[in-house]
C-alpha atoms as a PDB file:
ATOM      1  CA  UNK A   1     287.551  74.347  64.686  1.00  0.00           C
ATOM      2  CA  UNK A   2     285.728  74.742  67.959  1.00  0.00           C
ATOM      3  CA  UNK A   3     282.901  73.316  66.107  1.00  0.00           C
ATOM      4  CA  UNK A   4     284.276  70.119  65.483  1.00  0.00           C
ATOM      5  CA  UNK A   5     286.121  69.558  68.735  1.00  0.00           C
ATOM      6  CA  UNK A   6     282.446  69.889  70.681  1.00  0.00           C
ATOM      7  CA  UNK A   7     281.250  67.199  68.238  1.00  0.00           C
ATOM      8  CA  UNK A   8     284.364  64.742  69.366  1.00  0.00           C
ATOM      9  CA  UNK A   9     283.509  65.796  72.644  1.00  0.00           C
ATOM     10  CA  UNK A  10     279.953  64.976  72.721  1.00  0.00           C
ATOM     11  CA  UNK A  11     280.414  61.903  70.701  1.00  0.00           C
ATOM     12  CA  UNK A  12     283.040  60.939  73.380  1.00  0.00           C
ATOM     13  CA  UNK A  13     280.513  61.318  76.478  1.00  0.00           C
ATOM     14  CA  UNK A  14     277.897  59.389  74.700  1.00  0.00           C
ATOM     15  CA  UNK A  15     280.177  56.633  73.901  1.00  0.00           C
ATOM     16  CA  UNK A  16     281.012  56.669  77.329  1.00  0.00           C
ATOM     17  CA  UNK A  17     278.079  56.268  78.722  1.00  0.00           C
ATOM     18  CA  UNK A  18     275.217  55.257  76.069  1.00  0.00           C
ATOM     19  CA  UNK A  19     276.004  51.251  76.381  1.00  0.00           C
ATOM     20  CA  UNK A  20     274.356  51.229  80.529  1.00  0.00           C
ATOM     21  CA  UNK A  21     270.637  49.860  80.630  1.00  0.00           C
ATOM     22  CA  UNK A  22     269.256  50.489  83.845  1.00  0.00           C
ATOM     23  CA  UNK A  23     266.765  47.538  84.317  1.00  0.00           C
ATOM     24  CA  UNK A  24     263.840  47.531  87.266  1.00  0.00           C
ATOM     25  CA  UNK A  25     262.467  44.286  88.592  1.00  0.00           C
ATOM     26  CA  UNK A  26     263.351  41.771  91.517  1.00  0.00           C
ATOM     27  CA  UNK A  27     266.254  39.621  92.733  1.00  0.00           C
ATOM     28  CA  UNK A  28     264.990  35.733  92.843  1.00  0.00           C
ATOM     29  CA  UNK A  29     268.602  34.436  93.588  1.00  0.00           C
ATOM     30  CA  UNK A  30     272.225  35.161  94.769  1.00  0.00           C
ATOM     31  CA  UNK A  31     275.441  33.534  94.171  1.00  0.00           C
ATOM     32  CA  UNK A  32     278.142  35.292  95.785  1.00  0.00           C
ATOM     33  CA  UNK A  33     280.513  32.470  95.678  1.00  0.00           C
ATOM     34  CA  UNK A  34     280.468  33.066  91.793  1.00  0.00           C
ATOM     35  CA  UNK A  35     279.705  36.598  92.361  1.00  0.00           C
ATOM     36  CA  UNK A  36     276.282  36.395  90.061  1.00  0.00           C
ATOM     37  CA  UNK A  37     272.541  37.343  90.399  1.00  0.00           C
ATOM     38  CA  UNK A  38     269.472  35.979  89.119  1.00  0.00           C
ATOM     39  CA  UNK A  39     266.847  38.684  87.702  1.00  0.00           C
ATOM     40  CA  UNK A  40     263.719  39.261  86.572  1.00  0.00           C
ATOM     41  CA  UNK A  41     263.154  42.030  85.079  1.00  0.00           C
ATOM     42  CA  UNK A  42     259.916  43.626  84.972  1.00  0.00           C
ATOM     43  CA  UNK A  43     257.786  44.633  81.791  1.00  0.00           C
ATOM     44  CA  UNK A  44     255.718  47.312  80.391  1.00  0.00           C
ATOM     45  CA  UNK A  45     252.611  45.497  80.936  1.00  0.00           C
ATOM     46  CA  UNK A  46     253.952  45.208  85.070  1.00  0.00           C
ATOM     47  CA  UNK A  47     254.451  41.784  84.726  1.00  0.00           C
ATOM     48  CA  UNK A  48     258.196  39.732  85.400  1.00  0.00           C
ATOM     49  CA  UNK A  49     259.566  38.118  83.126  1.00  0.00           C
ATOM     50  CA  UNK A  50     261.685  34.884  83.624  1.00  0.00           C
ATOM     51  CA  UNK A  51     264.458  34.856  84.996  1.00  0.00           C
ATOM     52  CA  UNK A  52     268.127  35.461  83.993  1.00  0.00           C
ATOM     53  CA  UNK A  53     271.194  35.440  85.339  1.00  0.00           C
ATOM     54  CA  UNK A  54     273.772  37.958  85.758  1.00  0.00           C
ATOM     55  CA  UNK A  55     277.464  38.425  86.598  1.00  0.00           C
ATOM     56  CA  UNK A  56     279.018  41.252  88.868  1.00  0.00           C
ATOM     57  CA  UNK A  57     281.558  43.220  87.308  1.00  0.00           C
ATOM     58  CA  UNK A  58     284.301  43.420  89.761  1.00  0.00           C
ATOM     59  CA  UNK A  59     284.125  47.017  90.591  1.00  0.00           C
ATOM     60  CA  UNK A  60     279.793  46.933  90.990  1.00  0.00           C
ATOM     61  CA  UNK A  61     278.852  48.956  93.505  1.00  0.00           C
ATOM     62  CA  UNK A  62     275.678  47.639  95.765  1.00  0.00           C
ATOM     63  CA  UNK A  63     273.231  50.310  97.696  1.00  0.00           C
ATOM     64  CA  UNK A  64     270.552  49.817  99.344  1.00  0.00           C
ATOM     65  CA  UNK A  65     268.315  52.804  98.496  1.00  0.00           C
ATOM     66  CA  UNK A  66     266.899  55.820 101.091  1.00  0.00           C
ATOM     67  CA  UNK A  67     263.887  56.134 102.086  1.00  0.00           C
ATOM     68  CA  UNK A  68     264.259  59.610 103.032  1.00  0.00           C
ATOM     69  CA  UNK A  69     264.565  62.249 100.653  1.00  0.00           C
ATOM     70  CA  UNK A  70     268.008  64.206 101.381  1.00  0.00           C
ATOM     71  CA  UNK A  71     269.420  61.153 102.720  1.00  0.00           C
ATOM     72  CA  UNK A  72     272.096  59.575 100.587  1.00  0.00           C
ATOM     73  CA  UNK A  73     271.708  55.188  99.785  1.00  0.00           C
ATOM     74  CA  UNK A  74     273.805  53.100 101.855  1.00  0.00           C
ATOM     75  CA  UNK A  75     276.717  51.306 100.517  1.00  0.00           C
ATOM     76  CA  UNK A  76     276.422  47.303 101.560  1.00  0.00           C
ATOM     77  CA  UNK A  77     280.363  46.958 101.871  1.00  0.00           C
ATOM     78  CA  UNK A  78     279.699  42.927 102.393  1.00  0.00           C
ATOM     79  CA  UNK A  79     278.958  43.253  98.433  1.00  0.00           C
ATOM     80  CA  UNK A  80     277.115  40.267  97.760  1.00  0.00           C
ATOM     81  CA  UNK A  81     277.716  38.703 101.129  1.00  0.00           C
ATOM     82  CA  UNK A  82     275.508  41.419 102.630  1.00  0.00           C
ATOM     83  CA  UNK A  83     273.245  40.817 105.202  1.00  0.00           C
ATOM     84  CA  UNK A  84     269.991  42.046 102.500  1.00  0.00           C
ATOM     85  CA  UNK A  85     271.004  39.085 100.529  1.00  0.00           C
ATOM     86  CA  UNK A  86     270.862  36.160 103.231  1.00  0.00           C
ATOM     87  CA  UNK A  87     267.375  35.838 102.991  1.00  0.00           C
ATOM     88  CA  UNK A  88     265.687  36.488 100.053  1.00  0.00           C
ATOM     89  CA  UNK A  89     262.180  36.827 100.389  1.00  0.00           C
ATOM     90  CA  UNK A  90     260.202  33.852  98.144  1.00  0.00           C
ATOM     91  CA  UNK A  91     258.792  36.953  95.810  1.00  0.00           C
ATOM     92  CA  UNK A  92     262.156  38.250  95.349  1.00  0.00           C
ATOM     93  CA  UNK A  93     264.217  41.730  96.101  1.00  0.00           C
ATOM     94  CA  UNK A  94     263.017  44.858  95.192  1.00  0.00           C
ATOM     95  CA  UNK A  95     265.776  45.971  92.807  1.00  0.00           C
ATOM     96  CA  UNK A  96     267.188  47.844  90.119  1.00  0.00           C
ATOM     97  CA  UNK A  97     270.280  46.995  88.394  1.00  0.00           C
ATOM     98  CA  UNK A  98     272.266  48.697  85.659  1.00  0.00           C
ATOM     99  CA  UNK A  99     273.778  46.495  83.163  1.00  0.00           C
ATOM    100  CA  UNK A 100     276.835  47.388  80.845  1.00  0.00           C
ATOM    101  CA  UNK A 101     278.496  44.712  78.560  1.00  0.00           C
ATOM    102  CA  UNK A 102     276.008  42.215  79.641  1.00  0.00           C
ATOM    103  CA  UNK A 103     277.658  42.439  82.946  1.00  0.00           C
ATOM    104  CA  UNK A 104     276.144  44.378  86.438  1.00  0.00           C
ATOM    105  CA  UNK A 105     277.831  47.844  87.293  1.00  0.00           C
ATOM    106  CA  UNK A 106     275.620  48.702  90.210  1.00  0.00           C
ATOM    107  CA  UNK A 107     272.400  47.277  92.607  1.00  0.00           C
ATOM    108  CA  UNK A 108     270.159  49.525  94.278  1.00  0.00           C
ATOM    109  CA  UNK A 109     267.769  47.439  96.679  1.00  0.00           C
ATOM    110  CA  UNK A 110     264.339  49.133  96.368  1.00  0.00           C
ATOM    111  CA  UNK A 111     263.062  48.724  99.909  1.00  0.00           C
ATOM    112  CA  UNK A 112     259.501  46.488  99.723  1.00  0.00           C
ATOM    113  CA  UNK A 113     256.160  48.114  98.242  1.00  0.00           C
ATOM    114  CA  UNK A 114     254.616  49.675 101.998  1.00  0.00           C
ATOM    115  CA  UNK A 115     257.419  49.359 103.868  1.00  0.00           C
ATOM    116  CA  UNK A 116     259.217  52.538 105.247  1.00  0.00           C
ATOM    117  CA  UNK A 117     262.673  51.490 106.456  1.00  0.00           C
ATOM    118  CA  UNK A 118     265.006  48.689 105.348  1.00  0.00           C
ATOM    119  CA  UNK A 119     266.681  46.343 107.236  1.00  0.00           C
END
């Protein structure tokens, strides 16, 4: 008996929370009007690929990630609005994004490659 209810257990969690796909790359373009982001995601062979775009899910959560080690990521309450999204560099934002259902859960801004504090 105890046997079987660890397997529905088990089965349960990973069911739960086997469908996210945390995805690295950069953020070329924001719509927060329509509350979606256009990504490209970056490859194996460290190369982006093209574009594509993305929808929020309402409850997404978007963090822009410490620098420190001990220091928790900072919650951009703006969402979308946020003052990291008003200008976008032309090679893009440092990001990665989980994805579940084909729709964003969460956005951690990866500050730039050298730099040692975001904005």
């Amino acid at each position: 008996m105890y046997r079987f209810g660890g397997a529905v257990a088990l089965l349960a969690v990973c069911i739960c929370f086997g469908g996210a796909e945390e995805i690295r790359g950069k953020i070329v373009m924001v719509n927060p009007e329509a509350g979606t982001i256009t990504f490209s995601a970056l490859g194996k062979d460290k190369q982006y690929g093209e574009p594509k775009k993305y929808s929020l899910a309402p409850n997404a959560k978007i963090k822009l990630k410490a620098t420190k080690k001990g220091v928790e990521d900072t919650v951009v309450p703006e969402g979308l609005k946020g003052k990291v999204f008003g200008n976008i560099p032309e090679k893009g934002l440092p990001a990665v994004i989980e994805i579940q259902d084909d729709r964003v859960m969460e956005i951690i801004i990866l500050p730039p490659p050298g730099k040692k504090k975001m904005d």
